[in-house]
N, C-alpha and C. Protein backbone atom coordinates (compact mmCIF):
# COMPACT_ATOMS: atom_id res chain seq x y z
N UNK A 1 -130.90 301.76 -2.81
CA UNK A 1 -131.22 301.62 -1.40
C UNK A 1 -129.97 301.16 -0.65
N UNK A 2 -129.95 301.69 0.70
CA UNK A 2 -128.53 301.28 1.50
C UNK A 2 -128.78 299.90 1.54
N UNK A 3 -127.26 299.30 1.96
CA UNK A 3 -127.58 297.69 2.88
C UNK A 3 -128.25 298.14 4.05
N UNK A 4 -128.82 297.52 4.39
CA UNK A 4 -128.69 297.03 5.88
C UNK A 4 -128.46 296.14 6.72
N UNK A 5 -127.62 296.43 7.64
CA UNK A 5 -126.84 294.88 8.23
C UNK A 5 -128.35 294.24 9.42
N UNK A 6 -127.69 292.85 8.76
CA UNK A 6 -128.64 292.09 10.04
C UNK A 6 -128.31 291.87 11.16
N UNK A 7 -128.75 291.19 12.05
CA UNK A 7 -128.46 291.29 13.19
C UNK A 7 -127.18 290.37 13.78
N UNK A 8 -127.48 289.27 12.81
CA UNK A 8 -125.89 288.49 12.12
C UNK A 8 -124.74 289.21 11.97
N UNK A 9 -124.95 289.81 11.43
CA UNK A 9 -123.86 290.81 10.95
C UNK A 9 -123.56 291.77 12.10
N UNK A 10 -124.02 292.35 13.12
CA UNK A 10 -123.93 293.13 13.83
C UNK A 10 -123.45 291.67 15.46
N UNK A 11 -123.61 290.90 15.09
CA UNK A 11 -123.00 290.37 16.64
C UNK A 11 -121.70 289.98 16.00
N UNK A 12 -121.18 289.29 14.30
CA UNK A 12 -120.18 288.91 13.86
C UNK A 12 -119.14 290.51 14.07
N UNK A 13 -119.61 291.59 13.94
CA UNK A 13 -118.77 292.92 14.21
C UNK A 13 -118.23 293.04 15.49
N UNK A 14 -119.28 292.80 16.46
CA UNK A 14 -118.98 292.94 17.50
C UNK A 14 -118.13 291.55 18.44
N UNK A 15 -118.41 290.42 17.71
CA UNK A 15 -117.60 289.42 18.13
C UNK A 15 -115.67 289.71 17.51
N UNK A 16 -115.97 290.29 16.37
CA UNK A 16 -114.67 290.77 16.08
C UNK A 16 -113.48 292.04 17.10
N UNK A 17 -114.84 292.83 17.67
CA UNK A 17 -114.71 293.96 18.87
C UNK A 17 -114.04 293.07 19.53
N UNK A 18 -114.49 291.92 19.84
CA UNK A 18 -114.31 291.46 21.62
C UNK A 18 -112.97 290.80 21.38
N UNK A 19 -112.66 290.09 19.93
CA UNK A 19 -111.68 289.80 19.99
C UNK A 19 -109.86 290.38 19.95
N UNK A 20 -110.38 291.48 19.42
CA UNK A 20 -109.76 292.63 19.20
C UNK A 20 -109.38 293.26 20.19
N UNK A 21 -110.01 293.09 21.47
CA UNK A 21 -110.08 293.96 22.69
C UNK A 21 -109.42 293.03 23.43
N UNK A 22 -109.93 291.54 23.06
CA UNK A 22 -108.92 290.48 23.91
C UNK A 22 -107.37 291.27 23.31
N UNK A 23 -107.03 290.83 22.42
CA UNK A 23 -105.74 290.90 21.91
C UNK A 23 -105.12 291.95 22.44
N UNK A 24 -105.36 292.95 22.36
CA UNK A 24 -104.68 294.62 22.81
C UNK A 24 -105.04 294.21 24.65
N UNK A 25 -105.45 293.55 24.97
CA UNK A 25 -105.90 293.66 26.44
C UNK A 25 -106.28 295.36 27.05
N UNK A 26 -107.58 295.14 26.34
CA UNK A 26 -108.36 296.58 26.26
C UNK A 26 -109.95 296.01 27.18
N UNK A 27 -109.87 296.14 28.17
CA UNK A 27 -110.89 295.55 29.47
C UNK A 27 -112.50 296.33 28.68
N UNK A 28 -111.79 297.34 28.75
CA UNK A 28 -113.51 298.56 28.27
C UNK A 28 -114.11 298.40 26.99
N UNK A 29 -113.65 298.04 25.89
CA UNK A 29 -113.62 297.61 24.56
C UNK A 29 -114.53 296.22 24.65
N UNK A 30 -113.99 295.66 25.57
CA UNK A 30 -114.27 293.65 25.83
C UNK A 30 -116.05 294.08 26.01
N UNK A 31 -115.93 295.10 27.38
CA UNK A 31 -116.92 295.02 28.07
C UNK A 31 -118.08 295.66 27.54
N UNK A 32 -117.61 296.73 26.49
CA UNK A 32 -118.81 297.35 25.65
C UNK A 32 -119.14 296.65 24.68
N UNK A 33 -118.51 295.64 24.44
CA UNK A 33 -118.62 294.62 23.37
C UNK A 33 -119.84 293.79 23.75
N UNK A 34 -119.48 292.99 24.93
CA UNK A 34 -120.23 292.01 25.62
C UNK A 34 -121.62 292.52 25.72
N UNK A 35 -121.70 294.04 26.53
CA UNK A 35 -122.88 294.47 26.61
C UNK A 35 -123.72 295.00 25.23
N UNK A 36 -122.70 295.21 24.54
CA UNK A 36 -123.72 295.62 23.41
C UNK A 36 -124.47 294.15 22.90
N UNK A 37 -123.71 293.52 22.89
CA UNK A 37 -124.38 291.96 22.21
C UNK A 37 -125.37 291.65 23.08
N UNK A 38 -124.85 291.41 24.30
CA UNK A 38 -126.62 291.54 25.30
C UNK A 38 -127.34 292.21 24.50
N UNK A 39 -127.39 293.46 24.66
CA UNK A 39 -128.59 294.46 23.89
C UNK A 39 -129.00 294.01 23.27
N UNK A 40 -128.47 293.73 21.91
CA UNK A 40 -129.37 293.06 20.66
C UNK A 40 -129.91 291.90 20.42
N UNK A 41 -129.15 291.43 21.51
CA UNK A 41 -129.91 289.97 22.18
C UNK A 41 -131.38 289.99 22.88
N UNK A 42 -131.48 291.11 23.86
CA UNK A 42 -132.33 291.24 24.50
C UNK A 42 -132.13 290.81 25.90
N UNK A 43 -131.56 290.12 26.24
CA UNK A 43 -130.70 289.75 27.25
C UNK A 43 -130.86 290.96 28.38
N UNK A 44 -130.44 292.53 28.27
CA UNK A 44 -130.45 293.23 29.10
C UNK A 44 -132.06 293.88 29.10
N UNK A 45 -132.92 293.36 28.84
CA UNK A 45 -134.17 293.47 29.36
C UNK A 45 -134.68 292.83 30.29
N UNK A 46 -135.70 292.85 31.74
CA UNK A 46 -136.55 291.83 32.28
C UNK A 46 -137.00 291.25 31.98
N UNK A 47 -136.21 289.65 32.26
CA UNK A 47 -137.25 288.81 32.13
C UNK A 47 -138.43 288.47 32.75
N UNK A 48 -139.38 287.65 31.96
CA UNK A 48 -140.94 287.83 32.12
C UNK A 48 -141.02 286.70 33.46
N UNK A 49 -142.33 286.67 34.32
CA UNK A 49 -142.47 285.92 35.55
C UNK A 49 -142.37 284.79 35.13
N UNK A 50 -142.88 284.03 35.74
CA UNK A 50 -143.11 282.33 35.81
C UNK A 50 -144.68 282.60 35.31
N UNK A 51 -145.07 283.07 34.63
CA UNK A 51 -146.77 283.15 33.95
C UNK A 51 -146.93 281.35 33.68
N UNK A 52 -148.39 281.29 33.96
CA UNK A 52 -148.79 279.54 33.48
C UNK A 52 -148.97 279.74 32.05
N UNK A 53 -148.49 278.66 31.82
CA UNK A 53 -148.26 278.80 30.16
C UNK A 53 -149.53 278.52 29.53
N UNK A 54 -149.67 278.59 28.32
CA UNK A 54 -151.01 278.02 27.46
C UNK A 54 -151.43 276.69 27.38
N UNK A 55 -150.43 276.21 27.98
CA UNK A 55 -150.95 274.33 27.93
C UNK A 55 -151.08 274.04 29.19
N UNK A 56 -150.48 274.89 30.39
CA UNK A 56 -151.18 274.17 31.73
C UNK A 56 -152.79 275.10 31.90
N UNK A 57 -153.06 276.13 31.10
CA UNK A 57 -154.18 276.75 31.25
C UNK A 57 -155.00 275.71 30.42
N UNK A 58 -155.14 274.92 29.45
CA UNK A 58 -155.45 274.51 28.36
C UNK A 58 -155.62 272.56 29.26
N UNK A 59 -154.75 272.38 30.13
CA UNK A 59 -154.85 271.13 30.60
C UNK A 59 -155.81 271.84 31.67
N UNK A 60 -156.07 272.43 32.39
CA UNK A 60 -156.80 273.25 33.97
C UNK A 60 -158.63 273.05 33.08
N UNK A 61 -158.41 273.50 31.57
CA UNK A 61 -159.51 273.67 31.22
C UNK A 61 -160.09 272.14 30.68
N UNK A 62 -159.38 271.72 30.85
CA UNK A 62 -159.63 270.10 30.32
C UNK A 62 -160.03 269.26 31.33
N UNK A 63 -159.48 269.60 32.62
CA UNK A 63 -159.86 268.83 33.51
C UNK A 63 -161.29 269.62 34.31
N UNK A 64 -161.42 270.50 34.24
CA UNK A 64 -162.80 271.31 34.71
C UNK A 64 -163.82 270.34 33.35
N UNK A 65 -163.55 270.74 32.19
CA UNK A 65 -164.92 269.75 31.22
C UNK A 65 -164.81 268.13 31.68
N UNK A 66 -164.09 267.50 31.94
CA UNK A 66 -164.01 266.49 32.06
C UNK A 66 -164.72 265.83 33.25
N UNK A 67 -164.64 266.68 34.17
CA UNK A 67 -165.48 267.00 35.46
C UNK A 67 -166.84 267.38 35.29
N UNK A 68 -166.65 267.79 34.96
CA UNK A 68 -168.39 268.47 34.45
C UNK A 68 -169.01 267.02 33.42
N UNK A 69 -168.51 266.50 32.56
CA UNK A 69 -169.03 265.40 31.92
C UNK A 69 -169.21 264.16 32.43
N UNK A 70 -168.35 264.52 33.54
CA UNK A 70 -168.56 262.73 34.91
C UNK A 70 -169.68 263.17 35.67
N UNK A 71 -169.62 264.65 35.99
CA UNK A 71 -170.91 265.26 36.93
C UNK A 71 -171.63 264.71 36.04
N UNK A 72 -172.35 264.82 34.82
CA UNK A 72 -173.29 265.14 34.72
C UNK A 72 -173.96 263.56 34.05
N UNK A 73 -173.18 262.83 33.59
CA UNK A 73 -173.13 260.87 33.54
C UNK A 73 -173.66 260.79 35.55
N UNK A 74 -173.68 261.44 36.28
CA UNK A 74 -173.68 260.53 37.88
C UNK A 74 -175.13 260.97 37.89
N UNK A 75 -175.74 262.30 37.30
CA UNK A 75 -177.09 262.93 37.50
C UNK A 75 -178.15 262.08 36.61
N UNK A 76 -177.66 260.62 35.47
CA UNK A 76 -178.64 260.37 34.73
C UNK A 76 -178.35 259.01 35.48
């Protein structure tokens, strides 16, 4: 079976690119470098909104029962 490089291995290549590109003062080399590492980063994707996370949904739902259990202590 082939290797396959990890993703370790693929930013250490490309960190070698960038340095390489420093040295020769090669601007386009630097810059396909940089962006490729974004890529595999994920970096050049959208990031996601400000969504409420699972613990302020999870505290929202805590304070609705908690409410409801004082309501219902004031009805006896």
């Amino acid at each position: 079976m082939a290797y396959l490089p990890t993703l370790d291995d693929l930013i250490q290549d490309l960190q070698l690119a960038k340095e390489i590109a420093i040295k020769n003062e090669n601007v386009n080399g630097l810059i396909n470098s940089v962006m490729s590492q974004a890529k595999l980063l994920g970096y050049d994707q959208p990031q996601p909104a400000n969504e409420p996370s699972e613990v302020s949904l999870l505290s929202d739902l805590i304070d609705e029962l908690s409410s409801e259990v004082n309501n219902d202590k004031a009805d006896y």
